[in-house]
Protein backbone atom coordinates (compact mmCIF):
# COMPACT_ATOMS: atom_id res chain seq x y z
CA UNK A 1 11.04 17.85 38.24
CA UNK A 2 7.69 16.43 36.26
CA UNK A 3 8.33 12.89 35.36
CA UNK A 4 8.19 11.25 32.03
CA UNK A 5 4.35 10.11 30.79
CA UNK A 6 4.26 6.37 31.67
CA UNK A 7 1.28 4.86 29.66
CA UNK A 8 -1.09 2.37 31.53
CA UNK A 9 -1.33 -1.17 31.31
CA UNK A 10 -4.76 -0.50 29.50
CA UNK A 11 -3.03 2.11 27.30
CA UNK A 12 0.02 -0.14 26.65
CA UNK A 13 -2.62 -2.49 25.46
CA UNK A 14 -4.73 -0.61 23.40
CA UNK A 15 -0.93 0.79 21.38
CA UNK A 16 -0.40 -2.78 20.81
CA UNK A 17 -3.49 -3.71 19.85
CA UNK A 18 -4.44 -0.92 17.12
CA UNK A 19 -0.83 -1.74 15.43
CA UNK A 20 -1.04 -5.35 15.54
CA UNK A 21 -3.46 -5.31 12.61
CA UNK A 22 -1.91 -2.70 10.72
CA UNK A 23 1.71 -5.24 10.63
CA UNK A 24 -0.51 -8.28 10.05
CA UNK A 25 -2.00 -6.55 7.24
CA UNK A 26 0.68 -5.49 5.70
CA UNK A 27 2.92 -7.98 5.58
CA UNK A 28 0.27 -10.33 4.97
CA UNK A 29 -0.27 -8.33 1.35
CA UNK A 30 3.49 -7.95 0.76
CA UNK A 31 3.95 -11.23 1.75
CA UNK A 32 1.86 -12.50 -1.10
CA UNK A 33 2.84 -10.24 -3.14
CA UNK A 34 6.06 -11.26 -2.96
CA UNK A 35 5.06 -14.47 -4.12
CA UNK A 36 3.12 -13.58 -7.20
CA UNK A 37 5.20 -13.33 -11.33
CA UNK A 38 4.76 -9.86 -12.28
CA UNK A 39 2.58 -10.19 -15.69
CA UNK A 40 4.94 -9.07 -18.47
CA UNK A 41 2.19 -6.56 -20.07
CA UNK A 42 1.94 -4.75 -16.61
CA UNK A 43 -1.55 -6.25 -16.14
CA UNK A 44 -3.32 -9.14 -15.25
CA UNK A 45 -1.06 -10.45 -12.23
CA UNK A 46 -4.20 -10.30 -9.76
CA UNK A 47 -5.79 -13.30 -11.97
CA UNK A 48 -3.20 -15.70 -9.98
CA UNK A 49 -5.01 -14.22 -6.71
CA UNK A 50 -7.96 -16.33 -8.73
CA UNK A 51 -9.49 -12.83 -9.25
CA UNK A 52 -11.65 -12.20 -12.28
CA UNK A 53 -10.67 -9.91 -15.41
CA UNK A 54 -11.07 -5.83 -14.45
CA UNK A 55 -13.91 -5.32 -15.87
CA UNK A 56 -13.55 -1.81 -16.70
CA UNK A 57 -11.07 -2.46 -18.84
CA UNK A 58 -13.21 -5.35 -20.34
CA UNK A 59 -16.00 -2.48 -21.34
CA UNK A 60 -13.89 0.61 -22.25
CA UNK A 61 -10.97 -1.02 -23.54
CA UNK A 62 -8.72 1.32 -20.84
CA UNK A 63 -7.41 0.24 -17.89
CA UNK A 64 -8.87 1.42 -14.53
CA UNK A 65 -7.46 3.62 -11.68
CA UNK A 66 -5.85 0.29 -10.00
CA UNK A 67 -5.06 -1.61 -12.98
CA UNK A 68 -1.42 -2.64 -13.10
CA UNK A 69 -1.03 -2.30 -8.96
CA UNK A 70 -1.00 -5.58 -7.89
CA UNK A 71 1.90 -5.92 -10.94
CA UNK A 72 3.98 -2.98 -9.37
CA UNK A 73 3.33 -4.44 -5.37
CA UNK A 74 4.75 -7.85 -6.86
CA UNK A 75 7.76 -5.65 -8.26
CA UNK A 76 8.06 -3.63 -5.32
CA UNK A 77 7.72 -6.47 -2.43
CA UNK A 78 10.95 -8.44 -5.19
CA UNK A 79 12.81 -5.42 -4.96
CA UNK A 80 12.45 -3.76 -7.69
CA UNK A 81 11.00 -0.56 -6.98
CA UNK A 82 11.56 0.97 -10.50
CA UNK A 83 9.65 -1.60 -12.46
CA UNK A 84 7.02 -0.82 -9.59
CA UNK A 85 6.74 2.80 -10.21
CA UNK A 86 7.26 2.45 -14.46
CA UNK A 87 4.15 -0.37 -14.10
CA UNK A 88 1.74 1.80 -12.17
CA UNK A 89 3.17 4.97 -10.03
CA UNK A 90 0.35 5.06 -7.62
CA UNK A 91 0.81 0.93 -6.90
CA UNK A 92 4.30 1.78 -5.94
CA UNK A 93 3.66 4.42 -3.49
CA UNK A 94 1.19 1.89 -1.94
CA UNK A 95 3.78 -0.43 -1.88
CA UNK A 96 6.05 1.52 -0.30
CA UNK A 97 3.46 2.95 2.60
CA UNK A 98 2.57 -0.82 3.03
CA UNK A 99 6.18 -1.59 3.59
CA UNK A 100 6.53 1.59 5.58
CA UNK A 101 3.60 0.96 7.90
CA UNK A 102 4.51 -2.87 8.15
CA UNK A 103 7.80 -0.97 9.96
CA UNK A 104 5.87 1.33 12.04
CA UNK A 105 3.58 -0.87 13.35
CA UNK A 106 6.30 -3.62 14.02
CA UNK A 107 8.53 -0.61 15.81
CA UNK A 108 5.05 0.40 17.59
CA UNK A 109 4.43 -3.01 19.03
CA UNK A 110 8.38 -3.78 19.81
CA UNK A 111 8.36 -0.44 21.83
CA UNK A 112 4.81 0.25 22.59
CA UNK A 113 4.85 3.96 20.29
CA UNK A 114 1.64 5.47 19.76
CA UNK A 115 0.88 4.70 16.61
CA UNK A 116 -2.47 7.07 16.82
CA UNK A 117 -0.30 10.11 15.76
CA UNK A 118 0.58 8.81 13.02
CA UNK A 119 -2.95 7.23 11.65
CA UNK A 120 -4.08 10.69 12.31
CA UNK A 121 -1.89 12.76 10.03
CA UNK A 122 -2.49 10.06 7.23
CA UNK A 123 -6.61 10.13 7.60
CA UNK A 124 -5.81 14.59 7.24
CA UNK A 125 -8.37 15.64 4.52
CA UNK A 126 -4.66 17.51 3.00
CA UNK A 127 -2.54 13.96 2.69
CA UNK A 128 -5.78 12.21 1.15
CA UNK A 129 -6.33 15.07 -1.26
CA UNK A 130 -2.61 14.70 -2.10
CA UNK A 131 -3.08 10.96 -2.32
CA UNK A 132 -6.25 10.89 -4.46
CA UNK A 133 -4.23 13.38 -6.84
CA UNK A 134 -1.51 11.22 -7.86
CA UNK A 135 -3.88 8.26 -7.79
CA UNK A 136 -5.34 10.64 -10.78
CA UNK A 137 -2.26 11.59 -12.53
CA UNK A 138 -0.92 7.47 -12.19
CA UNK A 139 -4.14 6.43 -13.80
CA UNK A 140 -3.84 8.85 -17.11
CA UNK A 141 -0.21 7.65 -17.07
CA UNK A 142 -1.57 4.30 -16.86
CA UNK A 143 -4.00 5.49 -19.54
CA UNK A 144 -1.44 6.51 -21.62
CA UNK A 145 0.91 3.77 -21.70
CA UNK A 146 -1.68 1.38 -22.23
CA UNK A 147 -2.50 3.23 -25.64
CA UNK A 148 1.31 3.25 -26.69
C-alpha cells in the first residue's frame, strides 16, 4: 500500500516561508485598519495614514477606482461588513480576501498546507478578469453615489 506524500524538511520550509508573508501582510493591513475612524462621507480615511488627497478626485471632481476602500477595510476589520460593502463594494471584498488569506496562511503555517494551490487559482487570468470586473462595476457605483 503507497504511503502518504511526506514533504521534506526543505519543502516544509519553503510552505512556511511563502505563507509567512502573506499572514504578516495581512494582518498587518487589517490590523491598522482596524485602528483607523471610518470618514463619515465614505472618503478621506487614508489621510490619517498621513497620505495625501486622491488626486483624481482633486482634478475630475469623481472619485477614483479605490476611493472610499481604505473607509470600507476600516468598516470591515470593526465588524461591520455592511457599511464596508455600502462605502465601496470592491474595498469590502478586499477586506474580506485579506481576512480570508490572513486565515489561510495562519492555517498553512500551523499545519504546513501548501499554500501554492491556492495562490495559483487566485493569479488564473478567469478570477482576475472576474476581479477587475467588479472593481469596474464598484467604481461607477462609487461614481454614482458620490453624485447623489
Amino acid at each position: 500500500m503507497p504511503t502518504a506524500y511526506q514533504p521534506t524538511r526543505f519543502a516544509r520550509l519553503q510552505n512556511r516561508l511563502m505563507a509567512l508573508p502573506i499572514f504578516l501582510g495581512g494582518a498587518t493591513v487589517l490590523g491598522i485598519a482596524s485602528r483607523l475612524e471610518p470618514n463619515p462621507a465614505g472618503l478621506g480615511t487614508h489621510r490619517q495614514l498621513g497620505l495625501p488627497p486622491c488626486q483624481f478626485e482633486q482634478v475630475t471632481g469623481l472619485p477614483c477606482a479605490t476611493c472610499g476602500c481604505t473607509t470600507s477595510f476600516s468598516h470591515a476589520a470593526n465588524g461591520s461588513l455592511l457599511d464596508a460593502f455600502l462605502t465601496q463594494p470592491f474595498g469590502a471584498l478586499l477586506a474580506v480576501m485579506t481576512a480570508m488569506a490572513v486565515i489561510i496562511s495562519g492555517y498553512a503555517l500551523a499545519t504546513n498546507m501548501q499554500i501554492m494551490p491556492v495562490l495559483r487559482f487566485i493569479g488564473r487570468g478567469r478570477v482576475i478578469a472576474v476581479l477587475l470586473a467588479y472593481m469596474m462595476l464598484a467604481w461607477g457605483y462609487a461614481i454614482y453615489t458620490h453624485a447623489g
